[in-house]
Protein backbone atom coordinates (compact mmCIF):
# COMPACT_ATOMS: atom_id res chain seq x y z
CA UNK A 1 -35.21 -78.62 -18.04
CA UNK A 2 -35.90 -82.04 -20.12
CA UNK A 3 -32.77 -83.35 -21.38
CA UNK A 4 -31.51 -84.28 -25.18
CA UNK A 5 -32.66 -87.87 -24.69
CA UNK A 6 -35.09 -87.86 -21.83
CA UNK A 7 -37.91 -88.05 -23.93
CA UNK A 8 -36.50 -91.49 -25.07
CA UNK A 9 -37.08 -93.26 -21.83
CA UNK A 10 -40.39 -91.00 -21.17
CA UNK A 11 -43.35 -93.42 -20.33
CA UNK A 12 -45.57 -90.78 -21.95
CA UNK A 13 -43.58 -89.93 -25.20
CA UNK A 14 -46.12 -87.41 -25.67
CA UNK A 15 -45.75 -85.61 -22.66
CA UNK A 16 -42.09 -84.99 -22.69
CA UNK A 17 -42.66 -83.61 -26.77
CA UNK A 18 -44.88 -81.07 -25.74
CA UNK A 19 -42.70 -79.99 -22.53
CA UNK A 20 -40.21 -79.98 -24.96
CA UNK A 21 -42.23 -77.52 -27.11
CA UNK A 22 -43.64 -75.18 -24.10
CA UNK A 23 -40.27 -74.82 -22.90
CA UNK A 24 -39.23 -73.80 -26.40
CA UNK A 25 -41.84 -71.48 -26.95
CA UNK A 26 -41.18 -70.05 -23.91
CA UNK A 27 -37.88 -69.27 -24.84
CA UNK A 28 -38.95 -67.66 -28.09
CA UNK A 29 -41.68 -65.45 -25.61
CA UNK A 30 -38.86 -64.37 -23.62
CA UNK A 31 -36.62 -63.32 -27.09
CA UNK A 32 -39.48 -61.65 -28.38
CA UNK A 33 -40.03 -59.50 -25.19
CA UNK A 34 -36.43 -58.60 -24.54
CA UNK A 35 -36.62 -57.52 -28.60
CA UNK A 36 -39.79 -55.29 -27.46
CA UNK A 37 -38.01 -54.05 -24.00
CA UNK A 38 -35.29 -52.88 -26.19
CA UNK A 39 -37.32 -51.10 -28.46
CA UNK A 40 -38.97 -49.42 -25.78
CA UNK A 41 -36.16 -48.05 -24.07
CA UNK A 42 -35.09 -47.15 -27.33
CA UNK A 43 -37.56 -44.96 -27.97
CA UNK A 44 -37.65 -43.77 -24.00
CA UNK A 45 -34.29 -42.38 -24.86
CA UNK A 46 -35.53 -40.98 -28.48
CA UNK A 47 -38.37 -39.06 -26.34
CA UNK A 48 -36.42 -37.85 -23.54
CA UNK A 49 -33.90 -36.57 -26.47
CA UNK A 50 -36.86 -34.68 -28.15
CA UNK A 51 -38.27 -33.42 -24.64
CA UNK A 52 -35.10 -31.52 -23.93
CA UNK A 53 -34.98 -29.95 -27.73
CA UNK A 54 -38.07 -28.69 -27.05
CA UNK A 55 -37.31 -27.47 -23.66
CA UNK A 56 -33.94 -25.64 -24.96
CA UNK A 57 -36.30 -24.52 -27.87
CA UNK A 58 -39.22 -22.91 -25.78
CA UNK A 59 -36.32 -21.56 -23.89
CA UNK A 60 -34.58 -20.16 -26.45
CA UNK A 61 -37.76 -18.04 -28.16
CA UNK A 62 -39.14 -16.98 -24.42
CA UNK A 63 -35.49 -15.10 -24.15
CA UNK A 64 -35.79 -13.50 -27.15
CA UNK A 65 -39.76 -12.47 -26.84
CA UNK A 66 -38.29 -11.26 -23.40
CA UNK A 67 -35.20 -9.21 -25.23
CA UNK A 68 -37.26 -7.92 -27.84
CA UNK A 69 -40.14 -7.28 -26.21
CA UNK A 70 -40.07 -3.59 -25.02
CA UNK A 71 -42.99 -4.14 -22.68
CA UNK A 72 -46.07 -1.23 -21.80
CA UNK A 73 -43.27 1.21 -20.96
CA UNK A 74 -41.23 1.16 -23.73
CA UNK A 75 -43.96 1.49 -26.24
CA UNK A 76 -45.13 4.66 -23.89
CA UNK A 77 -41.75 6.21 -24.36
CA UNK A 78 -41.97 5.38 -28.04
CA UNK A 79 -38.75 3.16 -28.39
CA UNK A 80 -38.36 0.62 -31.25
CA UNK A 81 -38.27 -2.92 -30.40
CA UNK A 82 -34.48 -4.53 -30.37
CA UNK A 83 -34.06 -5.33 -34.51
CA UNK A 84 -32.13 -8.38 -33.90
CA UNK A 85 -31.11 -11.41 -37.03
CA UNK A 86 -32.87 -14.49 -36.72
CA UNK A 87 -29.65 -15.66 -37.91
């Protein structure tokens, strides 16, 4: 990396400025894509959160279609559905 002062004794004053300025730049790429890798697993973590929910959820409403559900045979032999709360 160019030093504090090495653009002082720089033949090409120019030169070392705009090294100066890509390395900079650089820098500020690499903050702004650490920012966006954050965000990113961020929201990995958000969707993984929201994929179990809905697992637990789909889970949840299969048992009781399964409890409630009295299937061919109970509706042959006439019996009610389970009345359970929602609650």
């Amino acid at each position: 990396m160019i030093g504090y002062f090495d653009w002082i004794s720089c033949s090409w004053p120019f030169l070392c400025i705009h090294s100066v300025i890509v390395i900079f730049l650089q820098h500020v790429d690499v903050a702004e894509l650490r920012q966006k890798l954050q965000a990113l697993e961020s929201l990995k973590k958000e969707l993984e959160l929201l994929q179990r929910q809905k697992a637990a959820s789909e889970q949840a409403l299969n048992e009781k279609r399964r409890q409630s559900s009295g299937g061919v045979w109970g509706w042959i032999a006439g019996t009610p559905p389970n009345q359970q709360d929602d609650a």
